[in-house]
Structures are given as structure tokens and as C-alpha cells.
Protein backbone atom coordinates (compact mmCIF):
# COMPACT_ATOMS: atom_id res chain seq x y z
CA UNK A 1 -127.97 -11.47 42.32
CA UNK A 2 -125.77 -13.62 43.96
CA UNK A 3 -124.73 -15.59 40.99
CA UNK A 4 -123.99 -12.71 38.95
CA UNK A 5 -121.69 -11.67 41.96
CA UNK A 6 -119.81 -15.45 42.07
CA UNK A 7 -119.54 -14.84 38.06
CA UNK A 8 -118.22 -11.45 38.30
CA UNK A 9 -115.13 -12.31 40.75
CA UNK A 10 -114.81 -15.93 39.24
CA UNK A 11 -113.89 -13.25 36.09
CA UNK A 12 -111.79 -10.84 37.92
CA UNK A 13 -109.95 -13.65 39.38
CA UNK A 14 -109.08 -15.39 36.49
CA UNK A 15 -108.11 -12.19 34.65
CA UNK A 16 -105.74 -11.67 37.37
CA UNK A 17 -103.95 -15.46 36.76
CA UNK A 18 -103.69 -14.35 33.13
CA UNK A 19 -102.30 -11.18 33.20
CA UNK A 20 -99.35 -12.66 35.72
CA UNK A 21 -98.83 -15.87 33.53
CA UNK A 22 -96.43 -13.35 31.27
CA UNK A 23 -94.71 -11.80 34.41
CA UNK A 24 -93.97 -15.27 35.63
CA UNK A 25 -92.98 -16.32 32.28
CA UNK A 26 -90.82 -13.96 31.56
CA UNK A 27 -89.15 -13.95 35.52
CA UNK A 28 -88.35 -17.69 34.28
CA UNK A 29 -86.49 -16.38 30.85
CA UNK A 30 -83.04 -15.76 31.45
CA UNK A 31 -81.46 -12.13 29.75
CA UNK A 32 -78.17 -12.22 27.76
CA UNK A 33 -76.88 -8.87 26.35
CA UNK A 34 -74.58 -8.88 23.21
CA UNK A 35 -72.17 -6.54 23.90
CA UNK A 36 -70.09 -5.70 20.53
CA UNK A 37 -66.29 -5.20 20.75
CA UNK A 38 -65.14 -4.45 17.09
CA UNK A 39 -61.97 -2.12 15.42
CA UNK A 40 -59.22 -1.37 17.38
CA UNK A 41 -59.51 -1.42 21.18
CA UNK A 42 -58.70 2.40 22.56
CA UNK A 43 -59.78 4.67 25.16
CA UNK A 44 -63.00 5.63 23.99
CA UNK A 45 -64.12 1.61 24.22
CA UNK A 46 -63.91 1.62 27.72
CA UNK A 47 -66.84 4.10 27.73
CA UNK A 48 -69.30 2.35 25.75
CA UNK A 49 -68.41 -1.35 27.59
CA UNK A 50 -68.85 0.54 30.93
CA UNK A 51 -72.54 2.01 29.70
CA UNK A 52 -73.38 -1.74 28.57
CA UNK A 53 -72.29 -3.30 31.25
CA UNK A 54 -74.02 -1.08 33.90
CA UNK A 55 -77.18 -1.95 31.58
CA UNK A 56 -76.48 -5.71 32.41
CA UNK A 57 -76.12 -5.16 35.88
CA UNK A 58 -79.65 -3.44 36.33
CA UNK A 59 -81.49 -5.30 34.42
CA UNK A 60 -80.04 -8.17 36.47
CA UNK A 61 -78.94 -9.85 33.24
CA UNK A 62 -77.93 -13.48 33.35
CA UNK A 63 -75.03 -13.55 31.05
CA UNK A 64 -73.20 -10.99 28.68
CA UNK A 65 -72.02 -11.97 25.34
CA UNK A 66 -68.72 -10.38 24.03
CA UNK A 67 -68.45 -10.92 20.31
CA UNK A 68 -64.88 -9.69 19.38
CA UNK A 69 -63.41 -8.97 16.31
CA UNK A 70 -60.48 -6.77 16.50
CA UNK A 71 -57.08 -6.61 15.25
CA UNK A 72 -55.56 -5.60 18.86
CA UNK A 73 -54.95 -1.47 20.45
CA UNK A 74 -53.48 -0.42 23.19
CA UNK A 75 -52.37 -1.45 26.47
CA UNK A 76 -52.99 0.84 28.87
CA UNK A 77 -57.30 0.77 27.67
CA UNK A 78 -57.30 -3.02 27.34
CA UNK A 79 -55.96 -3.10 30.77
CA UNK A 80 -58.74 -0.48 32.20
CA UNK A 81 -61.76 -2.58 30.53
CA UNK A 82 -60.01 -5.68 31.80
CA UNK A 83 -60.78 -3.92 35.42
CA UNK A 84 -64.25 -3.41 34.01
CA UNK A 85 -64.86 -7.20 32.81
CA UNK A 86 -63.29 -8.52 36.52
CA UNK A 87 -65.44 -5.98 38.33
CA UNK A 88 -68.74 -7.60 37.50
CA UNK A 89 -69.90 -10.84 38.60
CA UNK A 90 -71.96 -11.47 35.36
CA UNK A 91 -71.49 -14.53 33.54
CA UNK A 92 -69.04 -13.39 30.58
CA UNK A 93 -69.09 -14.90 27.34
CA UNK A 94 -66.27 -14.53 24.89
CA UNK A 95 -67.40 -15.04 21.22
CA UNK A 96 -64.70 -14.72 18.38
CA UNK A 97 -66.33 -14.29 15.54
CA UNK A 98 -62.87 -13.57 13.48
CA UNK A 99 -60.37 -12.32 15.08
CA UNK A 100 -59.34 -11.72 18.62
CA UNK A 101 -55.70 -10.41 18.24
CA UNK A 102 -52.90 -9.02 20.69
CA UNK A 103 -55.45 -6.79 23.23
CA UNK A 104 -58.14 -8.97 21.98
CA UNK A 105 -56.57 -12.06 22.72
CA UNK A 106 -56.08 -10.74 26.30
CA UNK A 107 -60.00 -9.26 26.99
CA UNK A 108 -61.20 -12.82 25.76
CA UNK A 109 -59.28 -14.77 28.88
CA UNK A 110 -60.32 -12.57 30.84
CA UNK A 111 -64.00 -14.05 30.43
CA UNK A 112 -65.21 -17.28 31.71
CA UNK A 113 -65.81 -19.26 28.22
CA UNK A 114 -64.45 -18.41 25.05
CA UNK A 115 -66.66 -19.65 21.57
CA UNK A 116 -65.32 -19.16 17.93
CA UNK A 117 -66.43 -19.11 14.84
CA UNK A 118 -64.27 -21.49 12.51
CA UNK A 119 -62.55 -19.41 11.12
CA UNK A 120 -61.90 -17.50 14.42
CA UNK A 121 -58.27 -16.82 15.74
CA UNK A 122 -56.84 -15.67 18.68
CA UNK A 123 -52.91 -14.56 19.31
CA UNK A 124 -50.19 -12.48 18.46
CA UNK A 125 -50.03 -10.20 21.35
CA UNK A 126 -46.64 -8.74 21.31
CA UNK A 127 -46.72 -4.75 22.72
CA UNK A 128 -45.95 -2.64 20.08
CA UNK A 129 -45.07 1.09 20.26
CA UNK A 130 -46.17 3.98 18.53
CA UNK A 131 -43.99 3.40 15.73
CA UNK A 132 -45.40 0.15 15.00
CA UNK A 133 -41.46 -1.56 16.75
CA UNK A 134 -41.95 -4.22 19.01
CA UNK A 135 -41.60 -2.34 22.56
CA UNK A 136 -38.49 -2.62 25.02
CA UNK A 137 -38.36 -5.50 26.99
CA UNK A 138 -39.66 -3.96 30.03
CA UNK A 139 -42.89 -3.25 28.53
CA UNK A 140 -42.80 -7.00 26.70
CA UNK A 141 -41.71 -8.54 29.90
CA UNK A 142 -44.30 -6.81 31.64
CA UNK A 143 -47.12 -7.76 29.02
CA UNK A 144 -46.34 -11.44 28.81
CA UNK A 145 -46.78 -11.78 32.74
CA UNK A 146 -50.18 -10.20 32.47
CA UNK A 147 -51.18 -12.56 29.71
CA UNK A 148 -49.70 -15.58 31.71
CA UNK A 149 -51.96 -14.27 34.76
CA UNK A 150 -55.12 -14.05 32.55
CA UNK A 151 -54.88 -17.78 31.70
CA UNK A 152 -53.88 -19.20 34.73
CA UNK A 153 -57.06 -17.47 36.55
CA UNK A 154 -58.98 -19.26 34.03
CA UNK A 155 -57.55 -22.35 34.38
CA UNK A 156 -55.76 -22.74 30.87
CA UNK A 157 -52.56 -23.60 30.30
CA UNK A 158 -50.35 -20.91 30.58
CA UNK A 159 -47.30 -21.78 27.80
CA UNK A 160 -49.93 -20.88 24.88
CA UNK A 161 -50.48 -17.20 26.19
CA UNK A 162 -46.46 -16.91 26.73
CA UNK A 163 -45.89 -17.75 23.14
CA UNK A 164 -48.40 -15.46 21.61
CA UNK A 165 -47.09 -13.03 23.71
CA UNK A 166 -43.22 -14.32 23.37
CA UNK A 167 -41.66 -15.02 20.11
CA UNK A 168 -38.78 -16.95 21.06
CA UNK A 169 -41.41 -19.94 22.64
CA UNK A 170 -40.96 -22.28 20.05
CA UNK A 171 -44.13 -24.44 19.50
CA UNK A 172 -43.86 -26.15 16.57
CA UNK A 173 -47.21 -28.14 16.45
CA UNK A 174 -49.29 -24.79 16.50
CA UNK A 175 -47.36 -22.84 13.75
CA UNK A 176 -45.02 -21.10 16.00
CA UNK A 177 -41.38 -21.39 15.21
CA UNK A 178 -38.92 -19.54 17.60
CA UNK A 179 -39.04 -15.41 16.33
CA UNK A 180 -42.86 -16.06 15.24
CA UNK A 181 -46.21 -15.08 17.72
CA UNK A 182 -48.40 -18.03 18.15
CA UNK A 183 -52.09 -17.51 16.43
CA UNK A 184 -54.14 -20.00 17.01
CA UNK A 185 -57.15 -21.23 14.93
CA UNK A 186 -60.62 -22.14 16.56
CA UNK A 187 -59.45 -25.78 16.10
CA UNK A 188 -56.25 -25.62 17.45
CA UNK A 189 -57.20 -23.37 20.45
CA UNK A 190 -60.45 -25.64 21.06
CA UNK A 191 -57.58 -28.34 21.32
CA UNK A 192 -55.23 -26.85 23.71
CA UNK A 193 -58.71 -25.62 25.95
CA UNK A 194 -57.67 -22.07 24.83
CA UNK A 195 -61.84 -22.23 23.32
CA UNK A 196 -64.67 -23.89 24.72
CA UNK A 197 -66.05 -25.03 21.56
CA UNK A 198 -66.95 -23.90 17.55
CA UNK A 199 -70.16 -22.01 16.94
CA UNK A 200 -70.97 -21.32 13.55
CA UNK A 201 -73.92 -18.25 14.46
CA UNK A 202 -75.33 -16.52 17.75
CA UNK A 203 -77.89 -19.23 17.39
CA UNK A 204 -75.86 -21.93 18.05
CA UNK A 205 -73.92 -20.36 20.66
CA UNK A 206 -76.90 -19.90 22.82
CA UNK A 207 -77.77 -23.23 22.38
CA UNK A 208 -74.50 -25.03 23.65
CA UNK A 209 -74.48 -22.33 27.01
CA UNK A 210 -77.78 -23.32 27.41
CA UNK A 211 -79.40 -19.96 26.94
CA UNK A 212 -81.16 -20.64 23.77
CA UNK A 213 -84.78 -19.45 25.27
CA UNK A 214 -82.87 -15.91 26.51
CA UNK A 215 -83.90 -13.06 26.00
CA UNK A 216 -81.32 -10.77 23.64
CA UNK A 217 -80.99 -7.21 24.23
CA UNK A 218 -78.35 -5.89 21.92
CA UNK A 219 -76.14 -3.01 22.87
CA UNK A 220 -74.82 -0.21 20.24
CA UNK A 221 -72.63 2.76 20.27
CA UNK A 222 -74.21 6.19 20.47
CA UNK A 223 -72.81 8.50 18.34
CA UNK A 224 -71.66 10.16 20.95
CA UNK A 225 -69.47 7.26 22.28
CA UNK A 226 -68.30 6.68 18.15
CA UNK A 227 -67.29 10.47 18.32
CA UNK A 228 -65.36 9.78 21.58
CA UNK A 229 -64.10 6.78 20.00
CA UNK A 230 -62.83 8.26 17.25
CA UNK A 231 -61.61 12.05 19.00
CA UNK A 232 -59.90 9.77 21.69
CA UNK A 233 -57.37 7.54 19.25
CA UNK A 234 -53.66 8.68 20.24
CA UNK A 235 -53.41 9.27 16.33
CA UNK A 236 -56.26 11.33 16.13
CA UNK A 237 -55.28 13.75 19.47
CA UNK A 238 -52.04 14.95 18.14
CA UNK A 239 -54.15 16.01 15.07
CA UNK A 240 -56.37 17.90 16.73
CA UNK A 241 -53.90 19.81 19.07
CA UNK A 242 -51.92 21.08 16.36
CA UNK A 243 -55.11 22.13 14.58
CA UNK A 244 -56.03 24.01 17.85
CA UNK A 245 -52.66 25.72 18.25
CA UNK A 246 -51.85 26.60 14.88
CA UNK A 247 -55.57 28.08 14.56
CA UNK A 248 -55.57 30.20 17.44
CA UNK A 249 -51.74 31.20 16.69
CA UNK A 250 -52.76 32.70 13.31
CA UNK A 251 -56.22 34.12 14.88
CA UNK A 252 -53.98 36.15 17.35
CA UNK A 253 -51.86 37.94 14.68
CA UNK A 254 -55.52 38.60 12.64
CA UNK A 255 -57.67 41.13 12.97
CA UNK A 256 -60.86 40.62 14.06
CA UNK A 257 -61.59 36.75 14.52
CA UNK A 258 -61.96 34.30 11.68
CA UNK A 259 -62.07 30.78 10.07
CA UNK A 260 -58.69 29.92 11.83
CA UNK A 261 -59.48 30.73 15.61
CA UNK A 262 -62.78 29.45 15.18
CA UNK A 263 -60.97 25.91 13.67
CA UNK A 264 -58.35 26.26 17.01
CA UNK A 265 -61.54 26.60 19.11
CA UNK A 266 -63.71 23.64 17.20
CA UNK A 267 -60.72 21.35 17.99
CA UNK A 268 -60.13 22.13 21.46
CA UNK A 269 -64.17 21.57 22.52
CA UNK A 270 -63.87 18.12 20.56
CA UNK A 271 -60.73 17.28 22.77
CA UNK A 272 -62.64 18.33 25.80
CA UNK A 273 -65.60 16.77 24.70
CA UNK A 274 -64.34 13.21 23.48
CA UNK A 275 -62.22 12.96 26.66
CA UNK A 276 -65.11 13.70 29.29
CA UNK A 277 -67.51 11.11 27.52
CA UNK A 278 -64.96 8.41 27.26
CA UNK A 279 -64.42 9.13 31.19
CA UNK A 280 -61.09 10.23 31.04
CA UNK A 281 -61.36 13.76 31.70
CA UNK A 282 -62.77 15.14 34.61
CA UNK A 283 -64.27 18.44 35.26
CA UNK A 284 -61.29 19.75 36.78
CA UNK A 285 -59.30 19.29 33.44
CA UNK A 286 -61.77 21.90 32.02
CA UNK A 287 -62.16 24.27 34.85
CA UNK A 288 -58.06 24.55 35.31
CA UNK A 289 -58.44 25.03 30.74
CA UNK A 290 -60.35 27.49 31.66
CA UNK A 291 -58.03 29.54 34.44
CA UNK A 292 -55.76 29.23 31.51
CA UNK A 293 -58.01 31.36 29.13
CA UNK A 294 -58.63 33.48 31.61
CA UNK A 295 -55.14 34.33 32.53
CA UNK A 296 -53.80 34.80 28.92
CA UNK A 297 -55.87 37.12 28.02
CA UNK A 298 -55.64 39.13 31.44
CA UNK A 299 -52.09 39.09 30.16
CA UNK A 300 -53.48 42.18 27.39
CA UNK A 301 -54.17 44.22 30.36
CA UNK A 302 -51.43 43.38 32.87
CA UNK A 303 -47.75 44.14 32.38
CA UNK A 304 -45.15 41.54 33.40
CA UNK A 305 -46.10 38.22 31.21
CA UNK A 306 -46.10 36.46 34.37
CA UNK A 307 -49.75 36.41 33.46
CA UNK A 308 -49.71 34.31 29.96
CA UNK A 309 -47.06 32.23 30.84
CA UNK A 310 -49.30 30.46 33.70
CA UNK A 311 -52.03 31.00 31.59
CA UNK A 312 -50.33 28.89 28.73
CA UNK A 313 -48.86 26.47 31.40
CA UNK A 314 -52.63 25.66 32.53
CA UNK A 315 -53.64 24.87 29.58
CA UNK A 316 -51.24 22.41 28.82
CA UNK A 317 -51.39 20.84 32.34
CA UNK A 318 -55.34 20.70 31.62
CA UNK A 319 -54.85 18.83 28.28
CA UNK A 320 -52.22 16.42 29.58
CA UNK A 321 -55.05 15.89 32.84
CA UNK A 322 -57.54 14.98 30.13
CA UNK A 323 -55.76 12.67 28.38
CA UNK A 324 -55.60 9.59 30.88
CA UNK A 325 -51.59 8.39 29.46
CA UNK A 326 -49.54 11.31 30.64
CA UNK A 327 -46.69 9.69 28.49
CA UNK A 328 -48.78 9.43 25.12
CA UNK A 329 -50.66 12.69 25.79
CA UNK A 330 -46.67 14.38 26.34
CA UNK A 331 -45.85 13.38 23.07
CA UNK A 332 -48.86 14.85 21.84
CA UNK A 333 -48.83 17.77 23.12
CA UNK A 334 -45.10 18.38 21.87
CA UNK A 335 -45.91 17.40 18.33
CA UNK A 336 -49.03 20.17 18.86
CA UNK A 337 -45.94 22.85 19.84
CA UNK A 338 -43.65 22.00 17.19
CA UNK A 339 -46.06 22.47 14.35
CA UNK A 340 -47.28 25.62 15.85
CA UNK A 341 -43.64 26.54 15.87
CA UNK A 342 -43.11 25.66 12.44
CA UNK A 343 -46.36 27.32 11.51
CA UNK A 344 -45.45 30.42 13.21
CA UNK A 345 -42.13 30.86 11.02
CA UNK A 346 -43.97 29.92 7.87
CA UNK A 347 -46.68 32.81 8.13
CA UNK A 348 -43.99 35.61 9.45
CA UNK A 349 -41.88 34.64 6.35
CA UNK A 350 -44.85 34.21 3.95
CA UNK A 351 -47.81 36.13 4.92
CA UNK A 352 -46.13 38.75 7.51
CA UNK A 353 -47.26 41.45 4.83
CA UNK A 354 -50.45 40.47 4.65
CA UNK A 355 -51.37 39.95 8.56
CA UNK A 356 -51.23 43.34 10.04
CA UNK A 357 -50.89 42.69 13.80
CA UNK A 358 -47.76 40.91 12.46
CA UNK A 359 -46.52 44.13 11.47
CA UNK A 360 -46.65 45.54 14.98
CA UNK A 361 -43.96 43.08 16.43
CA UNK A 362 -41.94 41.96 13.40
CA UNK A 363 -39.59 44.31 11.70
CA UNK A 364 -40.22 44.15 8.14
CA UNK A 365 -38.40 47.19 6.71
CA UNK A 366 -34.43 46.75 6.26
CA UNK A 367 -32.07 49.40 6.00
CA UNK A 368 -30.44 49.16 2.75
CA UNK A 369 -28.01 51.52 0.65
CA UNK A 370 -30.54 51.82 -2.26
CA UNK A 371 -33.13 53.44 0.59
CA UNK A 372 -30.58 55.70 1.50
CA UNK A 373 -29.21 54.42 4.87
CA UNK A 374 -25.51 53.77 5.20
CA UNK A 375 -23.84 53.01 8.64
CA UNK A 376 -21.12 54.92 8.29
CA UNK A 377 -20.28 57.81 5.84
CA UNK A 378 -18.53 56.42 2.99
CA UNK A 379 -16.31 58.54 1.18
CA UNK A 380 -15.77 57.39 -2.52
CA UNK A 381 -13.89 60.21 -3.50
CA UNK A 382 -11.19 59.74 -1.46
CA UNK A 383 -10.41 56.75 -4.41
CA UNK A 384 -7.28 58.00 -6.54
CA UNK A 385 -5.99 60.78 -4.04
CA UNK A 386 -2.55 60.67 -3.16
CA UNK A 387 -1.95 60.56 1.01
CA UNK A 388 1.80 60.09 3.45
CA UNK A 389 1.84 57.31 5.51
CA UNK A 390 1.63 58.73 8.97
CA UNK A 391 2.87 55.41 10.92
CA UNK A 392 4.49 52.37 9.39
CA UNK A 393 1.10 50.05 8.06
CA UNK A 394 1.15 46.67 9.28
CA UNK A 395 -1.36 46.17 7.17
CA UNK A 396 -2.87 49.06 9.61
CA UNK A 397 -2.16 52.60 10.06
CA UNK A 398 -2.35 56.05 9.82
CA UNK A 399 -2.28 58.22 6.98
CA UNK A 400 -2.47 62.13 6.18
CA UNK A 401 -4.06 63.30 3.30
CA UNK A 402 -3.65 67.39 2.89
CA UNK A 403 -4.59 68.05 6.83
CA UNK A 404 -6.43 65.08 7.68
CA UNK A 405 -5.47 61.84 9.61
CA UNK A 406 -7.61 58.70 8.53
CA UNK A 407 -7.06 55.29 9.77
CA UNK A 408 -6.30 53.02 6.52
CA UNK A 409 -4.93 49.34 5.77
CA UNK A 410 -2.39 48.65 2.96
CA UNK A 411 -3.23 45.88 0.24
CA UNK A 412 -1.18 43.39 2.06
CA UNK A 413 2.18 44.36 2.02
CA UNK A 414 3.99 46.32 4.70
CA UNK A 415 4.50 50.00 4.17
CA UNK A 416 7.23 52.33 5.90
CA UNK A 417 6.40 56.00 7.75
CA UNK A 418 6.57 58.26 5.72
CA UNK A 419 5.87 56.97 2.38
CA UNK A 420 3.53 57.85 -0.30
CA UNK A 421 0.60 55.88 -1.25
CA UNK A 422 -2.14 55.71 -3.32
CA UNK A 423 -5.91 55.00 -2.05
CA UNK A 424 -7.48 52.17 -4.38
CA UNK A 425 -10.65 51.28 -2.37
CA UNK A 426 -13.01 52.77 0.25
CA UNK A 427 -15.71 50.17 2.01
CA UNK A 428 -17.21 52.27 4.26
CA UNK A 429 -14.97 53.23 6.92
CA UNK A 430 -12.50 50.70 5.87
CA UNK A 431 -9.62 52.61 3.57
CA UNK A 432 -7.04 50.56 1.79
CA UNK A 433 -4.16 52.27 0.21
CA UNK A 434 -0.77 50.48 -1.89
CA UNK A 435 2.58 52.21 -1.63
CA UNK A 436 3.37 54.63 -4.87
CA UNK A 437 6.17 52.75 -7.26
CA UNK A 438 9.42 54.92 -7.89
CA UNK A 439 7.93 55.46 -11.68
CA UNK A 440 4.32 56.77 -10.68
CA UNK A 441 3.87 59.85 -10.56
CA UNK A 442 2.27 62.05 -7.89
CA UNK A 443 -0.11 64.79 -7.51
């Protein structure tokens, strides 16, 4: 009895040493997530790096792996997921595996080692604006400093991120005549320390940071955040306001409501929508869209207009709230405005006849001769009839004509009181009349 009972907790005990040989294993294998950064970096980025990053921080990861390839975006996002990167005390890993260009170039400084693939590149991060100009030299000027900054926290020297930024640095050796961008490849920028070495697969790259036994947890968009993504692009948000205005512009001249309100409506909740998920609009932003609904259509009941024009005015407040850029969101909202404009003056001309609430507020009906309206009475058969001037016509006058006086006008010449003349056209209640020759004869 007593042996059994030394066997049974001799078993129990080492059951217990196996079960935590795993757990202290696994407490022993350090985590690395692979967070991807790929396409163009915009607004709705920032959202999905924030999500994977939070991920990193609970799970108390060891390192994060950025593997960038992107052609560049904007400024104003790389600059918030900069914030992002700096916030966390994670070890960050930069790995260009292509291209890490303009915005690109600037998110991989601001990690603490950079790997590329060999045929990686990194550079050419001159600010350009919306129409694809370089910017003004404030914005440049402004750019370069933060791309000087980024390399001098890391410790790299700071002339290689002036000239990618700068065109008129003129460094020959690494393809970068003065009015060129410096792009360096993943030998050159291994050279000038701008890359702490080539890695030819994620294999190898966990092998020279010494995390080759790590355990990989790979991030990926949701489709929400790819929806964001997409919604959010400052190409994409003029597109969708005008879609919205235009659609609930032609709704509110239709009876009854139809494919285009419903398509102004669908837009505006995928605004709304791609905004709040890529944490740039805030629940105020909606409610204050919301006061605006309310308000224009309290303006059907209440006389004034006082009511639709706040009503409109919160709704464009609320979109330029939601936005994040007030400047690129502006624009955007003015482009929205003037196609709803032109819209507006295409279906009155067009389809006024066929839209009948149209009919209520545009006058369609004109008041011609053939219908029988005239705006004065005009008296063709005065045309002939022989009249005395009554005052001298200058071209303008007087004249009698049996008992009558009528204003008239002579052809052009000047005609004495007194005289006779003729009446050779009648345009409504304009009368012109010629003085009678000594050879005509008279009535």
C-alpha cells in the first residue's frame, strides 16, 4: 500500500516536470512579429500598424520586423506612424525587401537596424504635391530637416538623407548629380551605414539579429482595415463626396427615393466608416453629420432657411472633422460642390422635363409670340398709313395719325414739325416712319 502510494506521486510528480518543460521552453523563445508595410503609405496604414503593434506590445514581443516595399505617400500619415514606431520601446527591424522610397525611406530610419534584400533601395524623398510638382520650399525645407533628424537619432550620417531629400546635394560617387534625388542600392547604403547588412530571405535575416529560434507571428490586414485603406486615399475621398452630393442632389428633385439617393447615402456611410476605422474620425464627426440631417430636413417644416443652411454647414464641418488634413479634406470637399454644381445645371437643362419636383421651382414654359403672348400690343397695320409729324424727330418724336398721337422714330434722318411721313415698320411699340418725297403721293 505504501509503495503503490510512493509510485503514484513519483508519477504525478514527474507529469508535472513534463508538462512545464514546454512553458519553460517556450518562456526561453524569443517572439518577433512581421509586420507588412506594402503600396503606398496613407492614412488608413496608420490603423493597421497601430493594431499590430499593440499585438506586439501584449504579447510582450521581443522584436518587430518591418518588411517595406513601397513606392512612398504622404507626409502628414508617414509622420503620424513615425509617432507610432517612436512610441514603442520594441526592438524595430527595418527589412527592405525592394523598395523603401520617399515616406519609406523615412519610416525605415526611424527603426533601429535596417536589412535589404540586394536588390533593395532606399531614397528619393522629395515632397510632392497633389499634382505630382515638387512642393514649395517651405514644405521641402521642412521635409529635409525631418529626414536629417531621423538619421542623426540613429546615428548615420546625415548628408545621405539631405541628398535624397535635396536635389541640388551633389554626390557623385552614389549616382546623384546636382538636380537628381539620391537612391541608394543595398550595397551602396550598406557602405555609407545607411543598412546594416544584405539578407537574401526572412531566414537569413533572423539569423544575423540573432533571432533565428523566434517565434513568427505574422500580422495581416483585415478587410476592414484594406476597406479603410482604400476609402481613406485623398484620391479616393473626393470621389466619393461628389458621388454623395450629386446622388442626394438628384434624389431631392425625384419623387419618391431611388438608385441615386441611395448611391449619395452608400458613399457617405463608407466615408464615415473608412475614417472611424483608420482612427481619424471620431464620434463627434458623426453625431455633429447627424445635427446636420436633422436640421435640413426640419428645414421642410420651418420657414426661414436659417434651418438648412446650418444644417448643410454641419455637414460639411463634420466631413472636414473626419478627414484628419483639414487642407486636403478642403479641397475635397470643394471638388464634391463643384461637381454637384455642375451636375445640378446638367439635369435642369437635360432632364428638367422628366424630374417633376424640378418642375415646381424651375420655370419651364416661355412666353413666346407663336403661344400668343406679346408684351406690348403691336399694331401691324399701322404699316403704309400716312401720319404729320407732331414735333420735329430727332430721330424721336411725335406724330398724329387721323386723331391719334403715337410716339415714333424716323429712319435716321432728321424730320421737321409738321411734315408728312410715311410709317415703314412697327416692332412692337417701337414705330419708325421716313419723311414723304415731294413726288409721293398721299392718302
Amino acid at each position: 500500500m505504501k509503495l503503490s502510494r510512493y509510485i503514484i506521486s513519483f508519477f504525478l510528480l514527474f507529469l508535472t516536470f513534463f508538462m512545464m518543460v514546454p512553458t519553460l521552453a517556450s518562456a526561453d523563445t524569443p517572439i518577433v512579429y512581421k509586420i507588412p508595410i506594402y503600396k503606398e503609405v496613407e492614412k488608413g496604414l496608420y490603423a493597421f500598424l497601430k493594431r499590430s503593434i499593440h499585438e506586439a506590445e501584449e504579447a510582450g514581443a521581443d522584436a518587430i520586423i518591418l518588411e517595406i516595399n513601397t513606392p512612398g505617400g504622404f507626409v502628414d500619415s508617414a509622420e503620424k506612424i513615425v509617432n507610432l514606431l517612436d512610441s514603442t520601446s520594441i526592438r524595430k527591424i527595418a527589412y527592405i525587401n525592394s523598395e523603401a522610397l520617399s515616406a519609406g525611406a523615412y519610416l525605415a530610419l526611424h527603426t533601429d537596424e535596417i536589412y535589404m534584400s540586394p536588390g533593395g533601395t532606399i531614397g528619393a524623398a522629395a515632397v510632392i504635391d497633389s499634382s505630382g510638382n515638387t512642393a514649395d520650399k517651405k514644405a521641402n525645407s521642412a521635409w529635409k530637416a525631418k529626414m536629417i533628424n531621423a538619421a542623426e537619432l540613429t546615428g548615420k550620417n546625415p548628408i545621405y538623407a539631405q541628398a535624397m531629400a535635396d536635389e541640388t546635394v551633389h554626390l557623385p560617387k552614389y549616382r546623384a548629380p546636382s538636380g537628381e534625388l539620391l537612391t541608394l542600392t543595398s550595397s551602396e547604403a550598406l557602405e555609407v551605414g545607411y543598412s546594416n547588412g544584405t539578407v537574401r530571405s526572412l531566414k537569413e535575416l533572423l539569423e544575423i539579429t540573432n533571432l533565428a529560434n523566434a517565434k513568427i507571428v505574422e500580422t495581416e490586414e483585415t478587410f476592414t482595415e484594406l476597406l479603410a485603406r482604400f476609402i481613406t486615399n485623398p484620391i479616393v475621398v473626393p470621389i466619393l463626396l461628389s458621388i454623395a452630393s450629386l446622388g442626394l442632389i438628384v434624389e431631392l428633385y425625384s419623387p419618391g427615393f431611388g438608385v441615386a439617393g441611395t448611391m449619395g447615402l452608400i458613399s457617405l456611410v463608407l466615408f464615415f466608416f473608412g475614417h472611424l476605422v483608420a482612427g481619424l474620425a471620431g464620434y463627434e464627426a458623426i453625431i455633429i453629420f447627424v445635427i446636420g440631417i436633422i436640421l435640413i430636413i426640419a428645414e421642410f417644416y420651418l420657414p426661414g432657411g436659417i434651418s438648412g443652411i446650418l444644417g448643410a454647414a454641419a455637414i460639411i464641418f463634420s466631413i472636414i472633422l473626419a478627414g484628419g488634413n483639414i487642407f486636403l479634406m478642403c479641397i475635397s470637399v470643394l471638388i464634391a460642390l463643384t461637381v454637384a454644381i455642375v451636375g445640378m445645371v446638367i439635369i435642369m437643362k437635360f432632364f428638367g422635363k422628366q424630374l417633376k419636383a424640378l418642375n415646381k421651382i424651375i420655370l419651364s414654359d416661355a412666353t413666346t409670340t407663336e403661344q400668343g403672348y406679346v408684351s406690348n400690343e403691336n399694331r401691324l397695320e399701322l404699316i403704309g398709313k400716312i401720319a404729320v409729324t407732331m414735333t420735329p424727330l430727332r430721330p424721336a418724336g411725335s406724330i398724329r395719325i387721323h386723331d391719334e398721337r403715337i410716339d415714333a422714330v424716323s429712319d435716321g434722318s432728321f424730320v421737321e414739325r409738321d411734315k408728312h411721313v410715311i410709317i415703314i415698320k412697327v416692332e412692337g411699340s417701337r414705330i419708325v416712319v421716313r419723311e414723304v418725297s415731294k413726288g409721293e403721293e398721299i392718302e
